[in-house]
N, C-alpha and C. Protein backbone atom coordinates (compact mmCIF):
# COMPACT_ATOMS: atom_id res chain seq x y z
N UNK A 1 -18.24 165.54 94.53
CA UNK A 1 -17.12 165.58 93.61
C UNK A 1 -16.69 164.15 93.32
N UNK A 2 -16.52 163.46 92.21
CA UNK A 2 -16.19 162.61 91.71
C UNK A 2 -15.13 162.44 90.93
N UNK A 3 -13.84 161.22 91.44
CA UNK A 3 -12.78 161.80 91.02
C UNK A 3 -12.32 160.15 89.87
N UNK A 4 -11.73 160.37 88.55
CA UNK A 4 -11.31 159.24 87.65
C UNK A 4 -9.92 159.51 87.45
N UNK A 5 -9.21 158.50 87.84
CA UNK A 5 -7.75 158.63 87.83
C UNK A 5 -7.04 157.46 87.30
N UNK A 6 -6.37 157.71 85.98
CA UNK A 6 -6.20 156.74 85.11
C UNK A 6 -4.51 156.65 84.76
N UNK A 7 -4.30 156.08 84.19
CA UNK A 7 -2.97 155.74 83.51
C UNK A 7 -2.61 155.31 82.01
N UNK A 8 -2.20 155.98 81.19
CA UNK A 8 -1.79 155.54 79.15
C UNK A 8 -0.53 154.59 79.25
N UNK A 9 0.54 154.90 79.82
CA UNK A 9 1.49 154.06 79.36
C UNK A 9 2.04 152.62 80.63
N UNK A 10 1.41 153.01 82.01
CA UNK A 10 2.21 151.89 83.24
C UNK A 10 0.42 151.58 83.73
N UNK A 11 0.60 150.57 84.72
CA UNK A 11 0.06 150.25 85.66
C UNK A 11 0.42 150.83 87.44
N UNK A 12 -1.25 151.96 87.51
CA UNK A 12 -0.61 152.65 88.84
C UNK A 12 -0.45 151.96 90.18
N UNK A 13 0.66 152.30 90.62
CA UNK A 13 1.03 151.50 91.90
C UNK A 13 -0.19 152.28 93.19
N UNK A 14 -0.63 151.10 93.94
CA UNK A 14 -1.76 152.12 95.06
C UNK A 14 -0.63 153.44 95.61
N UNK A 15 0.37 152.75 95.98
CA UNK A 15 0.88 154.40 96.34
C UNK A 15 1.15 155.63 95.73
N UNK A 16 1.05 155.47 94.30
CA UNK A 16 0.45 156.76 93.65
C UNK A 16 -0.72 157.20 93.53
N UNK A 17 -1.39 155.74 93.40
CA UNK A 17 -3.32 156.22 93.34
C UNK A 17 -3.82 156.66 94.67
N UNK A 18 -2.81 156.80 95.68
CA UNK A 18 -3.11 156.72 97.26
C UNK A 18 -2.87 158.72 97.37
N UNK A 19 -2.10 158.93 96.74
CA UNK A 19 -0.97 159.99 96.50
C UNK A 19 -1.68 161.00 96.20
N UNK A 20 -2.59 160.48 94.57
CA UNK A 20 -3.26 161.81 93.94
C UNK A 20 -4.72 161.97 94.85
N UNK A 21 -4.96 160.85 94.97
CA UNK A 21 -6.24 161.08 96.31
C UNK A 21 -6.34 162.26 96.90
N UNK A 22 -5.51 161.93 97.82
CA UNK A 22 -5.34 162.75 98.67
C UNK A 22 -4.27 163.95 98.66
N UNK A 23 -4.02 164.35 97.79
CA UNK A 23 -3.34 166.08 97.30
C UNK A 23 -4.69 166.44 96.65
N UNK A 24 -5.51 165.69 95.12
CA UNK A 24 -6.60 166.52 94.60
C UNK A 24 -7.08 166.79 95.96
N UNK A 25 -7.85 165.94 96.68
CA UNK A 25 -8.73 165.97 97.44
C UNK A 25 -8.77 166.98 98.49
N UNK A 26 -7.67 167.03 99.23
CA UNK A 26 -6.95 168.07 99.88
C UNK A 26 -7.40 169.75 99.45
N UNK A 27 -6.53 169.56 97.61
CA UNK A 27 -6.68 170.82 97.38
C UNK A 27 -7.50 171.23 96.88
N UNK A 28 -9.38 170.38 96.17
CA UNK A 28 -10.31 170.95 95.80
C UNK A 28 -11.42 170.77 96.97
N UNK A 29 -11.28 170.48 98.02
CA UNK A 29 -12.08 169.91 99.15
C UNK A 29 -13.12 171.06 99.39
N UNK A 30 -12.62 172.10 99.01
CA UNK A 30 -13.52 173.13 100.06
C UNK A 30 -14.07 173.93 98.59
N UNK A 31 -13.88 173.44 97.68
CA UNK A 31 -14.85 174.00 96.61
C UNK A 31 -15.86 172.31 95.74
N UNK A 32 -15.72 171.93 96.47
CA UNK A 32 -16.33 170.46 96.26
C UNK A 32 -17.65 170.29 95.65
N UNK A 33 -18.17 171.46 95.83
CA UNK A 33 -19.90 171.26 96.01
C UNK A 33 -19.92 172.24 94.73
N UNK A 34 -18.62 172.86 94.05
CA UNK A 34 -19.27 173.25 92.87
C UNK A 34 -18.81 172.59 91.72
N UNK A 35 -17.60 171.37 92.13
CA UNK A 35 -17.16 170.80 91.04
C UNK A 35 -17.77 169.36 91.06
N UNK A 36 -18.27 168.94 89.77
CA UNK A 36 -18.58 168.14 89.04
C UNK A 36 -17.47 166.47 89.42
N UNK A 37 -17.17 167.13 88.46
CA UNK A 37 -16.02 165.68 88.30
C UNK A 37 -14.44 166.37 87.90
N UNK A 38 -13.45 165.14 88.62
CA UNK A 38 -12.53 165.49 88.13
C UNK A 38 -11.44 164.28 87.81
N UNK A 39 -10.70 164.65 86.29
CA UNK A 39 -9.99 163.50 86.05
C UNK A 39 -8.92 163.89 86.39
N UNK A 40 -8.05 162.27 86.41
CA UNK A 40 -6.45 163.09 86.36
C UNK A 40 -5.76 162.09 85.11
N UNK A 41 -4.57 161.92 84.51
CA UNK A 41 -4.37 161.38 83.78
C UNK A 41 -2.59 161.66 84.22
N UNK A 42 -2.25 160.34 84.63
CA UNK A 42 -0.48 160.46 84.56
C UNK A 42 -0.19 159.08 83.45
N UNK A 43 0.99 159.76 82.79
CA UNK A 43 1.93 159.11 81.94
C UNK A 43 3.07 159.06 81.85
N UNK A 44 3.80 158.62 81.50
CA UNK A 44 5.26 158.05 81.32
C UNK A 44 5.87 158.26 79.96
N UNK A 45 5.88 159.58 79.36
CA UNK A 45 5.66 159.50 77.98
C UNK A 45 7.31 158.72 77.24
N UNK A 46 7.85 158.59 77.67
CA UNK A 46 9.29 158.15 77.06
C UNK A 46 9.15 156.25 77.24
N UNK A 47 8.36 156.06 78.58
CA UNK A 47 8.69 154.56 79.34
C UNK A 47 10.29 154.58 79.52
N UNK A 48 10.60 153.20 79.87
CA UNK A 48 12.21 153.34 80.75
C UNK A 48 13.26 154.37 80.14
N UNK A 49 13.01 154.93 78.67
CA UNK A 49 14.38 155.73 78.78
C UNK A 49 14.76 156.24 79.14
N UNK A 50 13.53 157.44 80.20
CA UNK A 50 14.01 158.14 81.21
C UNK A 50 14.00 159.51 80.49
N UNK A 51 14.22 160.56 81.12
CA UNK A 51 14.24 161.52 81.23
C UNK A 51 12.76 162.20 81.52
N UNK A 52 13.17 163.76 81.24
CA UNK A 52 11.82 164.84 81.69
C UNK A 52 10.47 164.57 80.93
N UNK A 53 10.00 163.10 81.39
CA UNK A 53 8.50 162.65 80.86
C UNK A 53 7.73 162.09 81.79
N UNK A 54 7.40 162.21 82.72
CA UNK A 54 6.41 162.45 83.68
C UNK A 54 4.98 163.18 83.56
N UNK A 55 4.06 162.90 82.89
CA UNK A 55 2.94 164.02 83.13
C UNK A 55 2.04 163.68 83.76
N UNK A 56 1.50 164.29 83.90
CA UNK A 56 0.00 164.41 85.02
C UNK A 56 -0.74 165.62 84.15
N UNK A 57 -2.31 165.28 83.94
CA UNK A 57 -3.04 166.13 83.21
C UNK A 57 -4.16 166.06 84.29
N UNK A 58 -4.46 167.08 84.87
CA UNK A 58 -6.12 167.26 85.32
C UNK A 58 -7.04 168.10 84.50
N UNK A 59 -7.94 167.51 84.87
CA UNK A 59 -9.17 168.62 84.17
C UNK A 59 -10.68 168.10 85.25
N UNK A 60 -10.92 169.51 85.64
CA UNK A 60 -12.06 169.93 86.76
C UNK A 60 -13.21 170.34 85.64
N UNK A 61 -14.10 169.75 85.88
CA UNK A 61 -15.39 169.98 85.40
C UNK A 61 -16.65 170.52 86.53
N UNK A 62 -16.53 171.87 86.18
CA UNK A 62 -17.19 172.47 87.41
C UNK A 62 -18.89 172.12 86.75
N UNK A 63 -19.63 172.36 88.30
CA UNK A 63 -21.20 172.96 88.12
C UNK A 63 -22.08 173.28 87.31
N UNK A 64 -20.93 174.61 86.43
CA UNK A 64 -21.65 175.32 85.91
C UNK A 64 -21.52 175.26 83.83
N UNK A 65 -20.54 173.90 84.11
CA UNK A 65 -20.55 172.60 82.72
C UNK A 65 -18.69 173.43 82.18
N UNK A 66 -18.11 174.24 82.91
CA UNK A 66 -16.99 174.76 82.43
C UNK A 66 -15.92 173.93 83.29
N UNK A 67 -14.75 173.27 81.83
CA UNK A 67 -13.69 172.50 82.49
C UNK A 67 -12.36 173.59 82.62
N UNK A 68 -12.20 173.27 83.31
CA UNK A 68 -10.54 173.95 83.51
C UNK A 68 -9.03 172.47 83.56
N UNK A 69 -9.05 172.59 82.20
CA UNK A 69 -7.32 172.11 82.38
C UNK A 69 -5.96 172.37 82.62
N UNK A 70 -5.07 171.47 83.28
CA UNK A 70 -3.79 171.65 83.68
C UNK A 70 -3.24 170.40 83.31
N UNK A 71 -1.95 170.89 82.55
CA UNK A 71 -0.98 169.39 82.48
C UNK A 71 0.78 170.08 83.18
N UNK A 72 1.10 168.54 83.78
CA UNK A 72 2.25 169.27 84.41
C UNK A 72 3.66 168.04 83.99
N UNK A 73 4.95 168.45 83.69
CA UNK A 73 5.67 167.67 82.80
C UNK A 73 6.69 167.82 83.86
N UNK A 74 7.59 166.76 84.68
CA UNK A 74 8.51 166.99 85.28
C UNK A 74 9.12 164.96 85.13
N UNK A 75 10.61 165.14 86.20
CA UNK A 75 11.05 163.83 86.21
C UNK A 75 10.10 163.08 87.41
N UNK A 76 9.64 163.80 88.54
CA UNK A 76 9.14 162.95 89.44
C UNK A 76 7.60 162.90 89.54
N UNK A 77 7.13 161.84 89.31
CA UNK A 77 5.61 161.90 89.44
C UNK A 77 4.84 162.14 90.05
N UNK A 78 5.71 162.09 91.89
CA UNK A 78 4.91 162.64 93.25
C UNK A 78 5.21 163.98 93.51
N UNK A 79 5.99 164.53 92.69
CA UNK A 79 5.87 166.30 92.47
C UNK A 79 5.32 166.63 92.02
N UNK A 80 5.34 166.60 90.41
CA UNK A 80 4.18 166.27 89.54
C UNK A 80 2.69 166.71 90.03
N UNK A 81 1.90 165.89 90.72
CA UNK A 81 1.27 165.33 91.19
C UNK A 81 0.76 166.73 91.93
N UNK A 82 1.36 166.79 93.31
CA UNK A 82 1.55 167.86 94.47
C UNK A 82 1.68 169.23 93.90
N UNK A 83 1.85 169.45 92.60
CA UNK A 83 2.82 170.98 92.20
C UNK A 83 1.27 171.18 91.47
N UNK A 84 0.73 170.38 90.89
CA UNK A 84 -0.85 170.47 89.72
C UNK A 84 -1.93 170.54 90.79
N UNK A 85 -1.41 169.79 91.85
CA UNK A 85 -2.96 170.09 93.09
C UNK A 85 -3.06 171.63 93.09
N UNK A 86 -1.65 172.09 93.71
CA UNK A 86 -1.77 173.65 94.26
C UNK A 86 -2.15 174.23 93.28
N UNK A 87 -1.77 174.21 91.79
CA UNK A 87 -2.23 175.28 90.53
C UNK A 87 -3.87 175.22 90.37
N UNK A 88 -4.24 173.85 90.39
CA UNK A 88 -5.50 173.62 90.15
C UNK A 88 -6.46 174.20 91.15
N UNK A 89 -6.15 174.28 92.61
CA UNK A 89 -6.50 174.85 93.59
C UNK A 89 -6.67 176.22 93.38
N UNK A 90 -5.49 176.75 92.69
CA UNK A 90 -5.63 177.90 92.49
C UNK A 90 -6.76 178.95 91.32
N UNK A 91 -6.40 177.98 90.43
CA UNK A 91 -7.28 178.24 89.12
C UNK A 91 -8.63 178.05 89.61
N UNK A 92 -9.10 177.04 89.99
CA UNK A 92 -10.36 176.87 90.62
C UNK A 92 -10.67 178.10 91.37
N UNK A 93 -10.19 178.50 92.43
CA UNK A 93 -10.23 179.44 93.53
C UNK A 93 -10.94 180.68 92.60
N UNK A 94 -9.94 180.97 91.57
CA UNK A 94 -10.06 182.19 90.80
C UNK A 94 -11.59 182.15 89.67
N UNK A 95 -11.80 180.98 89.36
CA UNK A 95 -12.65 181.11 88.95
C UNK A 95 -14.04 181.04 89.33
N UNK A 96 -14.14 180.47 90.42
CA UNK A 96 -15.58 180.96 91.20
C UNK A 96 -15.55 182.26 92.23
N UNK A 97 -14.61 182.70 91.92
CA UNK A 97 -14.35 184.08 92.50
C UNK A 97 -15.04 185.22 91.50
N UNK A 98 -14.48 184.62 90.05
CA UNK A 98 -15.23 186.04 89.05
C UNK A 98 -16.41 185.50 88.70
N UNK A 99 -16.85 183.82 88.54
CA UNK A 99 -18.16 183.83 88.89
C UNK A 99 -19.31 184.62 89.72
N UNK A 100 -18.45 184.77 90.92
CA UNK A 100 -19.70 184.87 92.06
C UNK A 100 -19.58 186.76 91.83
N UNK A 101 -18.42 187.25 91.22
CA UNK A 101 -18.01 188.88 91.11
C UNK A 101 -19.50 189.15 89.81
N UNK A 102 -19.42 187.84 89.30
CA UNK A 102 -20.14 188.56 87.85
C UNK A 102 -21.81 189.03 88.57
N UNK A 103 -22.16 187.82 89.57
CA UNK A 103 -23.25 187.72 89.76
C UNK A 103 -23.89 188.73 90.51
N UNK A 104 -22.39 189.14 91.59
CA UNK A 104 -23.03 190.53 92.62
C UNK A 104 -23.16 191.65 91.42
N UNK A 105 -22.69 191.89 90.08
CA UNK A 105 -22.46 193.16 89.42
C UNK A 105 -23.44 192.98 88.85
């Protein structure tokens, strides 16, 4: 699994690039061997004015050439971050689940 983790509007501090590491990593670890690559993409869409512009976009590019995206919009970026691992974890989960359903049927 190969992971590209980028930034549009700031320069990422290691303790965020330290951050998404290890939550993706965490939460696609044990389906690893069927995903491809995965990006993440956080932004700042307002810059200093502040408010609810925080995003984080992943997208998992499995095995079998099918991406699954998630974007997640909040004020804090290390929630953000942590709240898109678990969904993505999840979505993933589900989809090599009806993969492997299609294959026993």
């Amino acid at each position: 699994m190969q992971m590209t983790i980028a930034s549009r509007s700031s320069e990422l501090t290691p303790s965020i690039r330290e951050h998404i590491e290890q939550r993706i990593y965490a939460a696609l670890d044990q389906h690893a061997s069927r995903i491809e690559q995965v990006e993440v993409m956080v932004e700042d869409e307002n810059g200093p004015r502040g408010g609810f512009d925080q995003v984080c976009r992943v997208v998992v590019s499995l095995t079998n050439g099918m991406k699954l995206r998630h974007e997640r919009r909040g004020l804090d970026l290390y929630a953000n971050v942590s709240l898109i691992a678990d969904k993505v974890k999840q979505r993933v989960g589900r989809q090599l689940a009806k993969l492997r359903d299609r294959r026993k049927a």
